[in-house]
PDB file of N, CA and C in Angstrom:
ATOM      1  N   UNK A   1     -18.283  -7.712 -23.463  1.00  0.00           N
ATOM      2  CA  UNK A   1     -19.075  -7.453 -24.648  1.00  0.00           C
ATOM      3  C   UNK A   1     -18.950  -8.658 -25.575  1.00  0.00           C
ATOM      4  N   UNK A   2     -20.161  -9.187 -25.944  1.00  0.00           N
ATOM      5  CA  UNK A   2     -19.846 -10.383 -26.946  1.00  0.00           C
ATOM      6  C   UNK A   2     -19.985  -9.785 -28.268  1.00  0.00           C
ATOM      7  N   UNK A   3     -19.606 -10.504 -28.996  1.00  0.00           N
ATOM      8  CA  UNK A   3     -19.663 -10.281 -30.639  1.00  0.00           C
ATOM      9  C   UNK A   3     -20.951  -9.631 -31.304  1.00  0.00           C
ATOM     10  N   UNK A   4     -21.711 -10.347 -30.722  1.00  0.00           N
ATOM     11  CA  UNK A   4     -23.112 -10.084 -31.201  1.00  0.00           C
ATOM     12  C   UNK A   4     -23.876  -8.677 -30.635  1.00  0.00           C
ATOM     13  N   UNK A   5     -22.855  -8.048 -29.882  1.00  0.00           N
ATOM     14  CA  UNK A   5     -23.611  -6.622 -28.862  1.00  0.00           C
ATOM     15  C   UNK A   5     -22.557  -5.921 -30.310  1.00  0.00           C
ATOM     16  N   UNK A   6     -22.052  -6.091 -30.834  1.00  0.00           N
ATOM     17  CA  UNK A   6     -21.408  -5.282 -32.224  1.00  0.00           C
ATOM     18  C   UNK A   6     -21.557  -5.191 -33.023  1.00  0.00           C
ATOM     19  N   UNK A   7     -21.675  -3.611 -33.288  1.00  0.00           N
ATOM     20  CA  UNK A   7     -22.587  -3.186 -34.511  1.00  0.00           C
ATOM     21  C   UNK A   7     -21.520  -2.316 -35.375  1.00  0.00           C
ATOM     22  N   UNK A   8     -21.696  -2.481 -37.019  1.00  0.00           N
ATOM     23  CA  UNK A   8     -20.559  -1.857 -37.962  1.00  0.00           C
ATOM     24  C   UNK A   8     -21.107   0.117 -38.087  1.00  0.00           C
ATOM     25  N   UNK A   9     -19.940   0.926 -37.236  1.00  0.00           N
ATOM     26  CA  UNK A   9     -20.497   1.921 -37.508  1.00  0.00           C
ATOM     27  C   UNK A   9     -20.229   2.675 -38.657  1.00  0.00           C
ATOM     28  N   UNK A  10     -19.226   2.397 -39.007  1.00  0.00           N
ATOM     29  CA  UNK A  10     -18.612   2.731 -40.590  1.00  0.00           C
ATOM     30  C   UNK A  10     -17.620   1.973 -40.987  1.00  0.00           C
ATOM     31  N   UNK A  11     -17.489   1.998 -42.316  1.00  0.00           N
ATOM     32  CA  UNK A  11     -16.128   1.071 -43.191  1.00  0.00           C
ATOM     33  C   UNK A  11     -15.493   2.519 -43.683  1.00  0.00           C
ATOM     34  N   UNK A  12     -13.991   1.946 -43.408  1.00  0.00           N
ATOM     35  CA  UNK A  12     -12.896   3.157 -44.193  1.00  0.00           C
ATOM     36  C   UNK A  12     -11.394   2.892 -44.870  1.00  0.00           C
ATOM     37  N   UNK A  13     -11.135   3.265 -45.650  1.00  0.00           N
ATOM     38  CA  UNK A  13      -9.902   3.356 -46.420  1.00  0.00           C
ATOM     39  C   UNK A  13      -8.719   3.870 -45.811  1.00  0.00           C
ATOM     40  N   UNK A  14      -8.501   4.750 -44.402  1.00  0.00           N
ATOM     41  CA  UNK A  14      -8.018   5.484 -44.396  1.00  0.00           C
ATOM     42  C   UNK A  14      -7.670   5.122 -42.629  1.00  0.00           C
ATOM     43  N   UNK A  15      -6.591   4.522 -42.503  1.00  0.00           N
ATOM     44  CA  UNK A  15      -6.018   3.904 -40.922  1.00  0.00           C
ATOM     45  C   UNK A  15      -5.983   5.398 -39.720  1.00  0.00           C
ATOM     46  N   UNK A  16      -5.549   6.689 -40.465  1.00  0.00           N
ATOM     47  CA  UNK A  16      -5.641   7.912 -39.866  1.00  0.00           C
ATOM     48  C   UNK A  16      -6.913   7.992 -39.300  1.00  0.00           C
ATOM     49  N   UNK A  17      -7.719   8.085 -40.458  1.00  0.00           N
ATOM     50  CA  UNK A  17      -9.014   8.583 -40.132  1.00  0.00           C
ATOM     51  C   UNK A  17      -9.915   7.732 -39.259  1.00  0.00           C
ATOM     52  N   UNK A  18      -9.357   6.573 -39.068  1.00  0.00           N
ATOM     53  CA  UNK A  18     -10.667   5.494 -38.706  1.00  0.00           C
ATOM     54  C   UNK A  18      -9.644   5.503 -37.273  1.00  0.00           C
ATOM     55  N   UNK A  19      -8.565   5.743 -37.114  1.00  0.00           N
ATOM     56  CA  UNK A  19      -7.917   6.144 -35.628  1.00  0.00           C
ATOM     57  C   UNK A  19      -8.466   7.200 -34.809  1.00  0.00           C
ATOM     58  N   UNK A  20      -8.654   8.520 -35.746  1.00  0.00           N
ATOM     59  CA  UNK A  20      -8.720   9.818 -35.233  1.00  0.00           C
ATOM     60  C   UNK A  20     -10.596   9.597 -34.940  1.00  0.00           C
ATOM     61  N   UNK A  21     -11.377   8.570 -35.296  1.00  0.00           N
ATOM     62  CA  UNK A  21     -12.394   8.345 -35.362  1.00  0.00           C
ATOM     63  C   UNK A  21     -12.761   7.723 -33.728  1.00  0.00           C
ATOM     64  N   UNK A  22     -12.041   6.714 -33.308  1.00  0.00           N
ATOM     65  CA  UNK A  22     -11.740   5.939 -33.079  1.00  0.00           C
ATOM     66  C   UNK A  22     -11.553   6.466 -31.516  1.00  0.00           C
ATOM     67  N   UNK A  23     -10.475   7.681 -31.467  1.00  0.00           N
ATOM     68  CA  UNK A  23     -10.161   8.838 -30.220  1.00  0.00           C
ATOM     69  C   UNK A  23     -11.265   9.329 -30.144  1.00  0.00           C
ATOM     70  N   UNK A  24     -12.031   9.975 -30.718  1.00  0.00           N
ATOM     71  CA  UNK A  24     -13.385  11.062 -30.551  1.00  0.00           C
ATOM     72  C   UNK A  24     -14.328  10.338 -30.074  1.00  0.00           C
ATOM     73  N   UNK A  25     -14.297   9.087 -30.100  1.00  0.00           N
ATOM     74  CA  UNK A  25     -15.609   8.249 -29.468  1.00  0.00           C
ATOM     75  C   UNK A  25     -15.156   7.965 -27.927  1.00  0.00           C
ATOM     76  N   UNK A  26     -13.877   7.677 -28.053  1.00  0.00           N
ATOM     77  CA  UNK A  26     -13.300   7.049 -26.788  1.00  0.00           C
ATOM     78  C   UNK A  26     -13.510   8.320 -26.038  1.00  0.00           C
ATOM     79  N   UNK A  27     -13.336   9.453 -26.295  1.00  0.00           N
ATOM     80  CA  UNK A  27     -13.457  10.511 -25.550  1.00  0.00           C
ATOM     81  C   UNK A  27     -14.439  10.324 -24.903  1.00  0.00           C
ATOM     82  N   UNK A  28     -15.621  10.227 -25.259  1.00  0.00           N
ATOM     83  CA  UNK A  28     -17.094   9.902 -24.517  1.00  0.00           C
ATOM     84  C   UNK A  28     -17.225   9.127 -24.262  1.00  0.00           C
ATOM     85  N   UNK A  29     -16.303   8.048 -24.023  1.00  0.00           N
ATOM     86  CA  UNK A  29     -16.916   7.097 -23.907  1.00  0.00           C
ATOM     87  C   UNK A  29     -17.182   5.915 -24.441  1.00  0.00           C
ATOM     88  N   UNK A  30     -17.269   6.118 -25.587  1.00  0.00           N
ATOM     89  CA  UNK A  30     -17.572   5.014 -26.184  1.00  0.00           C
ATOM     90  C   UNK A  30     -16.537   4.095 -27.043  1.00  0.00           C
ATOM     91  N   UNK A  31     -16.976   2.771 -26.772  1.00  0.00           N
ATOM     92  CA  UNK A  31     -15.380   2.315 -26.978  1.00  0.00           C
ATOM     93  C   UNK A  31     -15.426   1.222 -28.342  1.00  0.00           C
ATOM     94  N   UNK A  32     -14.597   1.190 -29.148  1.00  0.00           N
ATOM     95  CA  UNK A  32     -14.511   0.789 -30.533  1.00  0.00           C
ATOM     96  C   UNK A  32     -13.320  -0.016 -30.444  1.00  0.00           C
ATOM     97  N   UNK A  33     -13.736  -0.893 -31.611  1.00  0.00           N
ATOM     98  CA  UNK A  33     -12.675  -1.866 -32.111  1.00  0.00           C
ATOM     99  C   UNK A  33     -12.311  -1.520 -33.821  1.00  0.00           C
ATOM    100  N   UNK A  34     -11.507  -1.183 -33.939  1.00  0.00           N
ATOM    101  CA  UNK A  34     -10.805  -1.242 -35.541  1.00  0.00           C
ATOM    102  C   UNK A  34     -10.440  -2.610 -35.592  1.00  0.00           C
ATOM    103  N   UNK A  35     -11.101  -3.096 -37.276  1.00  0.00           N
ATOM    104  CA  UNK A  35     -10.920  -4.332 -37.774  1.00  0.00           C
ATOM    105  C   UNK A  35     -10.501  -4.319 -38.967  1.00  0.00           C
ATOM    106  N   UNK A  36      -9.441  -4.690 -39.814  1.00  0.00           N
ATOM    107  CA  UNK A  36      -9.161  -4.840 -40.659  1.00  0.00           C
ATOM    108  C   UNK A  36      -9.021  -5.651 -42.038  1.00  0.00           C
ATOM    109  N   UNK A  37      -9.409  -5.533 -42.946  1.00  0.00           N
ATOM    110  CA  UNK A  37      -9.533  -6.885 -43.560  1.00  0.00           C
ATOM    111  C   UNK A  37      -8.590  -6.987 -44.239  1.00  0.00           C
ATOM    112  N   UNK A  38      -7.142  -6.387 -44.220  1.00  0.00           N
ATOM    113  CA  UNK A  38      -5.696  -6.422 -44.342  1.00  0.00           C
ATOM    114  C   UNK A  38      -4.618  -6.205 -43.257  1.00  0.00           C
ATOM    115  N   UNK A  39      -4.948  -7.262 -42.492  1.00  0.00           N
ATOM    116  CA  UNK A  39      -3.695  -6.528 -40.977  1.00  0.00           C
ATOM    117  C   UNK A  39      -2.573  -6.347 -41.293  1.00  0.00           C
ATOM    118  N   UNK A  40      -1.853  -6.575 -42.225  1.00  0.00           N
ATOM    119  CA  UNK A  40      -0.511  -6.483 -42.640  1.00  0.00           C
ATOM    120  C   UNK A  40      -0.227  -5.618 -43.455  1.00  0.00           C
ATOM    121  N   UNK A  41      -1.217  -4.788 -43.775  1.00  0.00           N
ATOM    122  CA  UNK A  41      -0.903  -3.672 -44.407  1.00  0.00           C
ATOM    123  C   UNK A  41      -0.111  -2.098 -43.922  1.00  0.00           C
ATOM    124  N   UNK A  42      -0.779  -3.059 -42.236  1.00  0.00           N
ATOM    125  CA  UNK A  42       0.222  -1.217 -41.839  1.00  0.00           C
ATOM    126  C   UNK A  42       1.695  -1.732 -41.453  1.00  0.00           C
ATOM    127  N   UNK A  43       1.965  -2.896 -41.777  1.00  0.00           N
ATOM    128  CA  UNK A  43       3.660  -3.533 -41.889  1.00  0.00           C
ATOM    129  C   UNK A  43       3.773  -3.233 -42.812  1.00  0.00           C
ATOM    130  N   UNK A  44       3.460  -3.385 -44.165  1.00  0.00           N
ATOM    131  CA  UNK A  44       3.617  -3.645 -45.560  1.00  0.00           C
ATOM    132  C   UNK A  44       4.095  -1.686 -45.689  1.00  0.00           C
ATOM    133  N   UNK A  45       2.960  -0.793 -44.900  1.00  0.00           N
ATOM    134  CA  UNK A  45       3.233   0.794 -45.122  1.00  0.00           C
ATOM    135  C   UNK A  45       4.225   1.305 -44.454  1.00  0.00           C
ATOM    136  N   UNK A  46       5.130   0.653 -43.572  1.00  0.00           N
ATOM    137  CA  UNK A  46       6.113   0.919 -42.654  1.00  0.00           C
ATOM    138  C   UNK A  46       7.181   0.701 -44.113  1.00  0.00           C
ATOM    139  N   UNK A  47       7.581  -0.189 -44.603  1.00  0.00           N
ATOM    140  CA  UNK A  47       8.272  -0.775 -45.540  1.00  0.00           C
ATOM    141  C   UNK A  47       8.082  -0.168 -46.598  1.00  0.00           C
ATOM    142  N   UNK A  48       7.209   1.151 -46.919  1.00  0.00           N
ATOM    143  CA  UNK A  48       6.989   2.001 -48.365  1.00  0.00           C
ATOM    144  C   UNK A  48       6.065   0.858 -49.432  1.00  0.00           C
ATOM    145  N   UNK A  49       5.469   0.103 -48.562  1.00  0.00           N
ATOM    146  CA  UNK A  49       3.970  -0.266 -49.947  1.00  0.00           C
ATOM    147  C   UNK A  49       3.277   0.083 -49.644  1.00  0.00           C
ATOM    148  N   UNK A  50       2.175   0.400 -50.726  1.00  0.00           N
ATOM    149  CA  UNK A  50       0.900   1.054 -50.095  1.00  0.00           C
ATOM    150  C   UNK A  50       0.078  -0.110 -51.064  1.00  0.00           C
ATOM    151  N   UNK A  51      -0.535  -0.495 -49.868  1.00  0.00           N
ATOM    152  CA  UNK A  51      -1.443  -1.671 -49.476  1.00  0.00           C
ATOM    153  C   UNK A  51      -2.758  -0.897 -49.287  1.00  0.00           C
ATOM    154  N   UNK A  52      -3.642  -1.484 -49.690  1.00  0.00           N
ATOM    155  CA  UNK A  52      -4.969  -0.798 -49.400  1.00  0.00           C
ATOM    156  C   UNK A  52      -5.285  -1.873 -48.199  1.00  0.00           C
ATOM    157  N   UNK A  53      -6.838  -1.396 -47.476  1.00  0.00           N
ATOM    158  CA  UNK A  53      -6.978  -2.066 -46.490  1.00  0.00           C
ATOM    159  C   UNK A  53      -8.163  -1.226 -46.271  1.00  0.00           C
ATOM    160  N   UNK A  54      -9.764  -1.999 -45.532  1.00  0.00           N
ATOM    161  CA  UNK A  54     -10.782  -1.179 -45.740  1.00  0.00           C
ATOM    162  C   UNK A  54     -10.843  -1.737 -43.983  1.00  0.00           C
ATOM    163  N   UNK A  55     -10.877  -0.490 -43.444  1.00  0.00           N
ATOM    164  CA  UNK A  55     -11.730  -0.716 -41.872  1.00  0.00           C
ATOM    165  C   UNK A  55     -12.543  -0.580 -41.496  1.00  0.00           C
ATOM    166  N   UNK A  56     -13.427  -1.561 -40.737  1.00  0.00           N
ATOM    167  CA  UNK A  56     -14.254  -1.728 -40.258  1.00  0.00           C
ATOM    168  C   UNK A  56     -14.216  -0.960 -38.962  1.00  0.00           C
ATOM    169  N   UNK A  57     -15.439   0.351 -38.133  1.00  0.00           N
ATOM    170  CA  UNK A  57     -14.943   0.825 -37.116  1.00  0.00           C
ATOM    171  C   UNK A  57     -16.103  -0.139 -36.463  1.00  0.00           C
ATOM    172  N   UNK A  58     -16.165  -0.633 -35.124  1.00  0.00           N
ATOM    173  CA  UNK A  58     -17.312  -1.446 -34.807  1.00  0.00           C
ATOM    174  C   UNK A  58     -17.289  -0.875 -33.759  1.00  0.00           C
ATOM    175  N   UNK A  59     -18.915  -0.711 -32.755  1.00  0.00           N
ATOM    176  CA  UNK A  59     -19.025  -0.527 -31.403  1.00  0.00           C
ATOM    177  C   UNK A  59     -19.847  -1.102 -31.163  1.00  0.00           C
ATOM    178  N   UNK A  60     -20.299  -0.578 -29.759  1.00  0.00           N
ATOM    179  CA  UNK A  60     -21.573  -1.702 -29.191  1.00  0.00           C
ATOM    180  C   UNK A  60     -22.838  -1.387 -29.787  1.00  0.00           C
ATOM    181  N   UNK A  61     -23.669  -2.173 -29.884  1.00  0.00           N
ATOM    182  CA  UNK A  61     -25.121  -1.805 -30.194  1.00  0.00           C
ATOM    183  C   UNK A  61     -25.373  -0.611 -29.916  1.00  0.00           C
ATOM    184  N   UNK A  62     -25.594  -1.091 -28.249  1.00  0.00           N
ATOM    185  CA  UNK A  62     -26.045   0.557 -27.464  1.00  0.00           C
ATOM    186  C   UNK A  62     -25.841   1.975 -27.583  1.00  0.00           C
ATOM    187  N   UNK A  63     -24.258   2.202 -27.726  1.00  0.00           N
ATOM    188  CA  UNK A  63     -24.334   3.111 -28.239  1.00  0.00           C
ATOM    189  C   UNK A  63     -23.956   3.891 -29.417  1.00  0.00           C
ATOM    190  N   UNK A  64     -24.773   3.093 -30.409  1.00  0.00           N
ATOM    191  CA  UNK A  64     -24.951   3.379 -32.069  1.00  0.00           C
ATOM    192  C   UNK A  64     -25.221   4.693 -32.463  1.00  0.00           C
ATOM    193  N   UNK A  65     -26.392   4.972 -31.629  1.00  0.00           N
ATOM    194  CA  UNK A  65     -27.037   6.200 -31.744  1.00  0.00           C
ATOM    195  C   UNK A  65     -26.758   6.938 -31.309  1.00  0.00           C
ATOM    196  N   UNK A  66     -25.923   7.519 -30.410  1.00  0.00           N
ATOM    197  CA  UNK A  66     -25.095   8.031 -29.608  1.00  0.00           C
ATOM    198  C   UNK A  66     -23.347   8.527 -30.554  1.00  0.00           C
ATOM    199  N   UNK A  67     -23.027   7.607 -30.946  1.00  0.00           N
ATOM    200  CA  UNK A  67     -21.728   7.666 -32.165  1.00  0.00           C
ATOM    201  C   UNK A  67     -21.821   8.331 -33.539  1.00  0.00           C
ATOM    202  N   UNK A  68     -23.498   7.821 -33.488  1.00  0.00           N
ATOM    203  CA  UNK A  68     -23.552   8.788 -35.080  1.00  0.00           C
ATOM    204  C   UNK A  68     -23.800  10.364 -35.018  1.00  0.00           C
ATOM    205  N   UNK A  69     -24.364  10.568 -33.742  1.00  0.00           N
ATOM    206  CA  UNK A  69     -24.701  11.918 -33.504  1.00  0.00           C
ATOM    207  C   UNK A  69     -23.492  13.042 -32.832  1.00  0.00           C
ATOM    208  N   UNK A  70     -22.088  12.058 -31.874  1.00  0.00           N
ATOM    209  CA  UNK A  70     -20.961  12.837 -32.178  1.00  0.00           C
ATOM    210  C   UNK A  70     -20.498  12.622 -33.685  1.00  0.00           C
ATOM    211  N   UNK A  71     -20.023  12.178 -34.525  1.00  0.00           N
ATOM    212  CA  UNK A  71     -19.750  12.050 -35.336  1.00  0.00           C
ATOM    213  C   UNK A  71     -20.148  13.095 -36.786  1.00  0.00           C
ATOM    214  N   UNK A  72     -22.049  13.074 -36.246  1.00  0.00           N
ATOM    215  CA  UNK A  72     -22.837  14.446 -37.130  1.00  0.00           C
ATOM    216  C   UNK A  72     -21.711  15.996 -36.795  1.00  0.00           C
ATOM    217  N   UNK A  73     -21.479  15.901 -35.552  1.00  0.00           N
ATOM    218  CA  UNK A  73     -20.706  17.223 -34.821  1.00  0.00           C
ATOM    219  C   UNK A  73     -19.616  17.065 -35.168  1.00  0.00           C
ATOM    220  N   UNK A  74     -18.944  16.525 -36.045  1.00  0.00           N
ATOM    221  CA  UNK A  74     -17.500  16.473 -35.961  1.00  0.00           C
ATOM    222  C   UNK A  74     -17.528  16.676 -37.596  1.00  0.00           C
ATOM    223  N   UNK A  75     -15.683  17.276 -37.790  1.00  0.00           N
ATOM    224  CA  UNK A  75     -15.090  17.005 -39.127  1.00  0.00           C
ATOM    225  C   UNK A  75     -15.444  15.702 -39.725  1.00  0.00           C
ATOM    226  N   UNK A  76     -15.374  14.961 -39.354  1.00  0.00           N
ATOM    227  CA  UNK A  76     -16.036  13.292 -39.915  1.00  0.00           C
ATOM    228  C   UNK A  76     -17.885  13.376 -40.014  1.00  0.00           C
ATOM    229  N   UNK A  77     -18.689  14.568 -40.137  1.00  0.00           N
ATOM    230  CA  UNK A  77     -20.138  13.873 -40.485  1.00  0.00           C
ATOM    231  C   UNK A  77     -20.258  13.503 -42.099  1.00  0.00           C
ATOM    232  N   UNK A  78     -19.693  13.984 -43.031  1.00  0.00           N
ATOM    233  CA  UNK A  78     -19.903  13.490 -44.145  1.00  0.00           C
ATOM    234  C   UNK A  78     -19.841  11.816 -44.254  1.00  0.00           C
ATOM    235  N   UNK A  79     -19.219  11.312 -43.420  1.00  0.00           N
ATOM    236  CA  UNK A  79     -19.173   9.880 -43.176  1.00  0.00           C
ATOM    237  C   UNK A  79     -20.501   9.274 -42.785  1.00  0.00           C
ATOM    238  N   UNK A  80     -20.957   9.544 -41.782  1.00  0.00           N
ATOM    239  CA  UNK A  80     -21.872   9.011 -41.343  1.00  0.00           C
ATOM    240  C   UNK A  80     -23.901   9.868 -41.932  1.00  0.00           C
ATOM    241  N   UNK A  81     -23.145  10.633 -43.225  1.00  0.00           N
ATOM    242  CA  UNK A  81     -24.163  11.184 -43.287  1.00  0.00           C
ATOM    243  C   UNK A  81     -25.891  10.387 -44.240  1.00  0.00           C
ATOM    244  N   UNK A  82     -24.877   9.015 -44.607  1.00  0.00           N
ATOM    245  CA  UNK A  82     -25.805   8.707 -45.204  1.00  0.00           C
ATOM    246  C   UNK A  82     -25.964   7.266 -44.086  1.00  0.00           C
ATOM    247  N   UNK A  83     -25.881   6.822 -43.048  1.00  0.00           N
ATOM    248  CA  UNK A  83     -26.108   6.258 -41.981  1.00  0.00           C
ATOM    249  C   UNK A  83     -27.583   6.146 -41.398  1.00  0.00           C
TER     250      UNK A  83
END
């Protein structure tokens, strides 16, 4: 997969949620990269700081449309509801 077959399916605050996000796709299939624009923050939270850090969940183009519609089905559609 090159860079450019990757598309941003949501941004999040929350390393749990963008994990547990992250499993529910992989379940089907579909496979994601968490990106961070603080990698050292989940060192920094091991150590008792709380570091903010916004993630990027990314997948392939293809199946965009496919992610938002498990996602509609899941505890997580308020996320993707304005998508």
């Amino acid at each position: 997969m090159e860079k450019s077959d990757l598309r941003l399916l949501i941004s999040i605050d929350d390393r749990v949620i963008a994990g547990d996000i992250q499993s529910l796709l992989e379940e089907s299939e579909i496979y994601t990269i968490l990106s961070s624009d603080n990698p050292a923050s989940s060192v920094l939270g091991t150590y008792g700081f709380n570091s903010t850090e916004s993630i990027d969940v990314m997948i392939n183009e293809d199946d965009y449309k496919r992610a938002v519609e498990i996602l509609s089905d899941s505890p997580y559609n308020e996320l993707v509801s304005n998508v």
